[in-house]
C-alpha atoms as a PDB file:
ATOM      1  CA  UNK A   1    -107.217  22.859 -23.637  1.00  0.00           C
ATOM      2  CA  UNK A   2    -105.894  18.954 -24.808  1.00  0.00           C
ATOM      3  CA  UNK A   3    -104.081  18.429 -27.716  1.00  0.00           C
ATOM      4  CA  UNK A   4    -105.969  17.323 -30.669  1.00  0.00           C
ATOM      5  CA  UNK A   5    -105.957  13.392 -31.293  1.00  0.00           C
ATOM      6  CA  UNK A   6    -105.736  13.107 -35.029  1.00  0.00           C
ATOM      7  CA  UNK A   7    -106.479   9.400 -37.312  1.00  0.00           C
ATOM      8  CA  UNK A   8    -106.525   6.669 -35.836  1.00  0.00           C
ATOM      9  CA  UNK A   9    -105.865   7.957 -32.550  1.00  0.00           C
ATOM     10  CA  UNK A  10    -109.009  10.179 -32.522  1.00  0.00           C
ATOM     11  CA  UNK A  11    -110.828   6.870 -30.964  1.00  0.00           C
ATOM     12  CA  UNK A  12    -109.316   6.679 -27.491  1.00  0.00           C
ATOM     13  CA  UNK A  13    -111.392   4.004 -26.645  1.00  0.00           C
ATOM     14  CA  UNK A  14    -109.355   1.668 -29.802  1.00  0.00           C
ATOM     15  CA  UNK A  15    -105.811   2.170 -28.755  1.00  0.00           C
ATOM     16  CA  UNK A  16    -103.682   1.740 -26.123  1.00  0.00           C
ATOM     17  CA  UNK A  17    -100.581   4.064 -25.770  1.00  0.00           C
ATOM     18  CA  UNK A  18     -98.650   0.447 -24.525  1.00  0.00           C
ATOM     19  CA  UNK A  19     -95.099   1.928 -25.585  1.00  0.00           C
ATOM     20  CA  UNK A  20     -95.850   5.480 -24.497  1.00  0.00           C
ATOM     21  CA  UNK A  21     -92.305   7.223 -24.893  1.00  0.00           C
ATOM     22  CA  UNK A  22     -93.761   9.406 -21.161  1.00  0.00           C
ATOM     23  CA  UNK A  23     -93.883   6.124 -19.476  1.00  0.00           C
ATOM     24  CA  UNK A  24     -90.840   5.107 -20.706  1.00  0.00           C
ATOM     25  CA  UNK A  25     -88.627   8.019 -19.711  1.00  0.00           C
ATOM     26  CA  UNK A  26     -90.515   7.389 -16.573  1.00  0.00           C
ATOM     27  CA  UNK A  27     -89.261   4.273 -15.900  1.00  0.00           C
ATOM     28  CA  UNK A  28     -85.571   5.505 -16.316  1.00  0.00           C
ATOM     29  CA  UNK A  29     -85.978   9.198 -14.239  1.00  0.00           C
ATOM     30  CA  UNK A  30     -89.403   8.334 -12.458  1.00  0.00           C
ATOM     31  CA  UNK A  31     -88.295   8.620  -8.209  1.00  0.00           C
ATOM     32  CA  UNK A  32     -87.802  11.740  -6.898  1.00  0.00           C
ATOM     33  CA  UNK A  33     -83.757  10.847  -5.900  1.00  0.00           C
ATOM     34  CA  UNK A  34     -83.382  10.154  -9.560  1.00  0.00           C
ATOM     35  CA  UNK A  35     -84.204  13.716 -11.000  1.00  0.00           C
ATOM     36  CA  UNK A  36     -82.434  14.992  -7.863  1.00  0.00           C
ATOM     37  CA  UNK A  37     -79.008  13.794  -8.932  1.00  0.00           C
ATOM     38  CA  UNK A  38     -79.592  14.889 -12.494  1.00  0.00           C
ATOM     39  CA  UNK A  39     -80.243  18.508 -11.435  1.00  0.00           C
ATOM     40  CA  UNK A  40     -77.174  18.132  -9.044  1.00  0.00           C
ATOM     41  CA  UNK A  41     -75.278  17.217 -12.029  1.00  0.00           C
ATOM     42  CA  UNK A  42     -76.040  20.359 -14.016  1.00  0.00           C
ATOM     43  CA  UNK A  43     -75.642  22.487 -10.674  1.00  0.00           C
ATOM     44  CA  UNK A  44     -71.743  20.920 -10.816  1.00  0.00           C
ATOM     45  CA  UNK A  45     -71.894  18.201  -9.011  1.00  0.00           C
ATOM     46  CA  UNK A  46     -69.795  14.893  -9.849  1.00  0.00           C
ATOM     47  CA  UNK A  47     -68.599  13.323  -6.714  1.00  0.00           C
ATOM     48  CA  UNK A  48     -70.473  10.712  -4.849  1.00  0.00           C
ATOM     49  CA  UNK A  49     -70.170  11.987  -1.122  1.00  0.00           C
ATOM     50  CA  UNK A  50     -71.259  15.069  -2.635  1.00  0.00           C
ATOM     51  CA  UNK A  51     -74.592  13.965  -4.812  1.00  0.00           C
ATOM     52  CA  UNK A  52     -75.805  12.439  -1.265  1.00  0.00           C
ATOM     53  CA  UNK A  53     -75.328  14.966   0.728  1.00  0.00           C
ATOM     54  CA  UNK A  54     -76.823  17.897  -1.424  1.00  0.00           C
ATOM     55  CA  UNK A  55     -79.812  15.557  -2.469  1.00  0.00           C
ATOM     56  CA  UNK A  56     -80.199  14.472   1.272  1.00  0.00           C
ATOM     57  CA  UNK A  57     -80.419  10.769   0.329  1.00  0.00           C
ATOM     58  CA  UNK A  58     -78.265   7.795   2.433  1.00  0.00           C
ATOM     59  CA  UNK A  59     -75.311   6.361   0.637  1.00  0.00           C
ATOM     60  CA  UNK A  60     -77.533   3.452   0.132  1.00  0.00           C
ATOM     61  CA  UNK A  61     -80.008   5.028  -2.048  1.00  0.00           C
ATOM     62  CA  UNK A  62     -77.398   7.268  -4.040  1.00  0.00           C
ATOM     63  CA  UNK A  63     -75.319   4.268  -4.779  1.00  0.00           C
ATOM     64  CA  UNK A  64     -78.532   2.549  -6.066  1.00  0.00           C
ATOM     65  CA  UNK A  65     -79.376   5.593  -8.123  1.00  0.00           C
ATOM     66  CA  UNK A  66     -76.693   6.422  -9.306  1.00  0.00           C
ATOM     67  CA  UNK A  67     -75.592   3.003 -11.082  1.00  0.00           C
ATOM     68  CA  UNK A  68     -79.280   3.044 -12.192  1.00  0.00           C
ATOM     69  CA  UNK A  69     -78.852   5.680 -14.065  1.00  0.00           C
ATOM     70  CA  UNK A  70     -75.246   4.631 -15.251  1.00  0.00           C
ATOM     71  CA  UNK A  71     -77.125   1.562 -16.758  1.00  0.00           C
ATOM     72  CA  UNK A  72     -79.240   3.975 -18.124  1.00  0.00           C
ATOM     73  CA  UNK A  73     -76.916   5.669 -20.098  1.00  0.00           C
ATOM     74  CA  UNK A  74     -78.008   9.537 -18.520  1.00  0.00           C
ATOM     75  CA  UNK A  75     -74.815   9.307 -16.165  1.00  0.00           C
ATOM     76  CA  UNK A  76     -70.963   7.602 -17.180  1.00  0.00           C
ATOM     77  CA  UNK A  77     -68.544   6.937 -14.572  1.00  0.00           C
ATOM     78  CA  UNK A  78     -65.396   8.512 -15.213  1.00  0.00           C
ATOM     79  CA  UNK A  79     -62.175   7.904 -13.042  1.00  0.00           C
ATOM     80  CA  UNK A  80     -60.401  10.252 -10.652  1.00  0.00           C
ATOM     81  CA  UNK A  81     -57.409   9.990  -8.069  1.00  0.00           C
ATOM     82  CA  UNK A  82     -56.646  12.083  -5.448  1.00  0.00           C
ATOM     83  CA  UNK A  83     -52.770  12.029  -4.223  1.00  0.00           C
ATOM     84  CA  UNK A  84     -52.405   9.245  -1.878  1.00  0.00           C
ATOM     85  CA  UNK A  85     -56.174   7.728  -2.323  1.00  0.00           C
ATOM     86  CA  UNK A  86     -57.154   5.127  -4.439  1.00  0.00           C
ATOM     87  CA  UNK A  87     -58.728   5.192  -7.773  1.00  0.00           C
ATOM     88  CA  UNK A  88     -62.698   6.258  -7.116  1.00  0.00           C
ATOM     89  CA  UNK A  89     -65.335   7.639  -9.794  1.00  0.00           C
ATOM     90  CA  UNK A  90     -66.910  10.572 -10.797  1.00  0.00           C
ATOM     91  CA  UNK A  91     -70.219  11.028 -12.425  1.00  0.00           C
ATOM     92  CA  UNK A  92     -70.467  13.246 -15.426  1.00  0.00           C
ATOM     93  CA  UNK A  93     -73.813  13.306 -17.570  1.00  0.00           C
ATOM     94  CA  UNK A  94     -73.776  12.350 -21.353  1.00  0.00           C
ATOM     95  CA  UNK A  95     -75.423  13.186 -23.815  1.00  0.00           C
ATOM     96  CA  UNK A  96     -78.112  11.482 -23.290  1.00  0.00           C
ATOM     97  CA  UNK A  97     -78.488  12.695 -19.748  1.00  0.00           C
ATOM     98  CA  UNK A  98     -77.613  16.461 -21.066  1.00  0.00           C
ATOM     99  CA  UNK A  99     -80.583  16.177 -23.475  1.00  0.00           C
ATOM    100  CA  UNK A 100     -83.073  15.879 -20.062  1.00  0.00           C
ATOM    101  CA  UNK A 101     -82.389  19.647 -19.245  1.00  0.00           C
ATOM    102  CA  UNK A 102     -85.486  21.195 -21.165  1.00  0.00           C
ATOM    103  CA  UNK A 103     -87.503  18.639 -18.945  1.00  0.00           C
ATOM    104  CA  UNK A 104     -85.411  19.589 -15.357  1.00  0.00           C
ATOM    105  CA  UNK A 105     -85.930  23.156 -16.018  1.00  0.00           C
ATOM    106  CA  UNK A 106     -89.833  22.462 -17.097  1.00  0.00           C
ATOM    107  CA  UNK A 107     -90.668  20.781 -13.530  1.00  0.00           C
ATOM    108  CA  UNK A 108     -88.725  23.531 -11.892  1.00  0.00           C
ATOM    109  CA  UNK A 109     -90.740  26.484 -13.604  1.00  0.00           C
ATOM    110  CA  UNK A 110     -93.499  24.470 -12.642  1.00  0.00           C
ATOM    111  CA  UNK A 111     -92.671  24.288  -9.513  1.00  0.00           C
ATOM    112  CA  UNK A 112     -92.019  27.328  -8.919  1.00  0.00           C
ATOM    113  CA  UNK A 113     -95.009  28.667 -10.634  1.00  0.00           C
ATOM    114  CA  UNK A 114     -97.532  26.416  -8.329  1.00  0.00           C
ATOM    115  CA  UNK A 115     -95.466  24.984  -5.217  1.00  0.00           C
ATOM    116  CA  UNK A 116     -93.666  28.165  -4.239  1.00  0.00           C
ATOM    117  CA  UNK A 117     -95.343  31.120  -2.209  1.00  0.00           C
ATOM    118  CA  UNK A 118     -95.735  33.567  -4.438  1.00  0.00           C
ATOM    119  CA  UNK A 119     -94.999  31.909  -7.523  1.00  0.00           C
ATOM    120  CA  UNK A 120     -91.250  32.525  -7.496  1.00  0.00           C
ATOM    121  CA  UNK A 121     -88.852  29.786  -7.076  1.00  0.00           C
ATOM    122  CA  UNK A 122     -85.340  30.150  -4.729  1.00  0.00           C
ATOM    123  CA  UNK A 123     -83.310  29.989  -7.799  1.00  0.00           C
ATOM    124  CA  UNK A 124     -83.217  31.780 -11.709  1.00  0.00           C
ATOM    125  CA  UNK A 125     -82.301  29.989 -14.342  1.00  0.00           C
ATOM    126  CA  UNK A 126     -80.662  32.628 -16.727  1.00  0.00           C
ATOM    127  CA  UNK A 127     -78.798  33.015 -20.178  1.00  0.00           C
ATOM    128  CA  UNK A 128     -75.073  33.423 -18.944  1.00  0.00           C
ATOM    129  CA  UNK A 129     -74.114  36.366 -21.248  1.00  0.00           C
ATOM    130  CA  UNK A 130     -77.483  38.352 -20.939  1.00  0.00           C
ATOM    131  CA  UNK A 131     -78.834  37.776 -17.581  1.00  0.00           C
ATOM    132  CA  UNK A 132     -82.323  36.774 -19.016  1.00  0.00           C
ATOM    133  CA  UNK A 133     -84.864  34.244 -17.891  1.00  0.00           C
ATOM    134  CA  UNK A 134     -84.475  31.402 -19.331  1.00  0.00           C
ATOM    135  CA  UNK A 135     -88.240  29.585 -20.285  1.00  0.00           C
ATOM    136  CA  UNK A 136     -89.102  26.522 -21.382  1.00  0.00           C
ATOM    137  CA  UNK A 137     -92.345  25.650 -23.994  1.00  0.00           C
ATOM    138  CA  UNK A 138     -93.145  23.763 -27.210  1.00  0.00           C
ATOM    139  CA  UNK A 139     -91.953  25.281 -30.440  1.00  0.00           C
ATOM    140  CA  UNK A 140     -91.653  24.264 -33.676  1.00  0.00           C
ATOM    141  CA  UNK A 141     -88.670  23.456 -35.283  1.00  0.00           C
ATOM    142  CA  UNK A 142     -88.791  26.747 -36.953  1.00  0.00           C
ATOM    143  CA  UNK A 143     -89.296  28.268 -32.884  1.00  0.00           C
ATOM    144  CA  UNK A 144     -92.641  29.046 -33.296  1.00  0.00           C
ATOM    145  CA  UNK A 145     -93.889  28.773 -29.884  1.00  0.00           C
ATOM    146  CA  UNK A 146     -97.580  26.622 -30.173  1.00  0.00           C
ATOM    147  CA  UNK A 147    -100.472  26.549 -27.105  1.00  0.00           C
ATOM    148  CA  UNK A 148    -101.311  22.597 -26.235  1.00  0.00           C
ATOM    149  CA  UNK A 149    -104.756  23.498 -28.043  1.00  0.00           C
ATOM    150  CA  UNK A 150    -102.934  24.079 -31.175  1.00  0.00           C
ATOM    151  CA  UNK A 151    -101.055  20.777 -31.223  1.00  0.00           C
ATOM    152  CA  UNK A 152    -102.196  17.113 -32.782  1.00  0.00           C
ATOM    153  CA  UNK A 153    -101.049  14.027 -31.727  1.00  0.00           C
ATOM    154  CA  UNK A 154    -101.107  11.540 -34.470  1.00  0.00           C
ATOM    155  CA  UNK A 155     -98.999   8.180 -35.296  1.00  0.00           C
ATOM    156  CA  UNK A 156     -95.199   8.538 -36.572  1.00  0.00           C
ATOM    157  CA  UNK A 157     -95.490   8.056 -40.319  1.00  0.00           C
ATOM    158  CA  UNK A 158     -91.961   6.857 -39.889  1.00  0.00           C
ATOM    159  CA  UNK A 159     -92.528   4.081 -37.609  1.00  0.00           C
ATOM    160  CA  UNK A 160     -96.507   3.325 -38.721  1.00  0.00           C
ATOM    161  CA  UNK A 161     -96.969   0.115 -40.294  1.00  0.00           C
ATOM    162  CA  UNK A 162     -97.888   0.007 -44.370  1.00  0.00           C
END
């Protein structure tokens, strides 16, 4: 069931969603080698020989990527040096970048769910101290979890004009 469309945006046919927030993060995370590197990243991962290989991309792409989503703000580069070597970088998510794991570990359940034989994934995402499955769904802020045909969609009172 869709989400209800409440006020003004009841009447699809009158508004545009022109600075849709979905199209937006798309624009930042939207290729394939993008969300890639950000699930490497929780997985560990921080060197750059590293996020190529495991994501299976050339050094060309990676490189591309990766200062992408410097630019971004999702990734900082953060210095290392190994005895003898020169000074290279390491990429570590911020905040910003931590705040995409609800929607990494959405398109893997999803994934899993529809894409994988059996609807089991190759990995489990679990709590570290209990060994549960970890899920991810709307909720309120109270944690009330809500169906998409109990939710409205309506204009932010905060940012609506007066």
């Amino acid at each position: 069931m869709p989400m209800t469309l409440e006020g003004p945006l009841a009447d699809r046919a009158r508004w545009q969603a022109d600075a849709c927030s979905v199209g937006k993060a798309m624009d930042v995370v939207g290729t394939r080698s993008a969300m890639l590197l950000i699930r490497e990243a929780f997985y560990g991962t921080t060197r750059f020989d590293d996020f190529a290989s495991r994501v299976g991309i050339t050094d060309a792409i990676a490189a591309a990527r990766l200062k992408e989503l410097v630019a971004a703000g999702i990734f900082a580069k953060r210095p290392y040096r190994e005895p003898g070597q020169r000074t290279r970088y390491e990429y570590v998510l911020t905040e910003m970048g931590q705040d995409l794991l609800p929607a990494l570990l959405a398109l893997m359940r999803w994934g899993d769910r529809y894409l994988q034989e059996g609807g089991e994934g190759p990995v489990d995402v679990v709590a570290a101290e209990t060994g549960e499955p970890v899920e991810v769904s709307p909720r309120t802020s109270e944690g009330v979890a809500v169906d998409a045909d109990a939710l409205k969609v309506r204009l932010n009172r905060r940012r609506a004009p007066r």
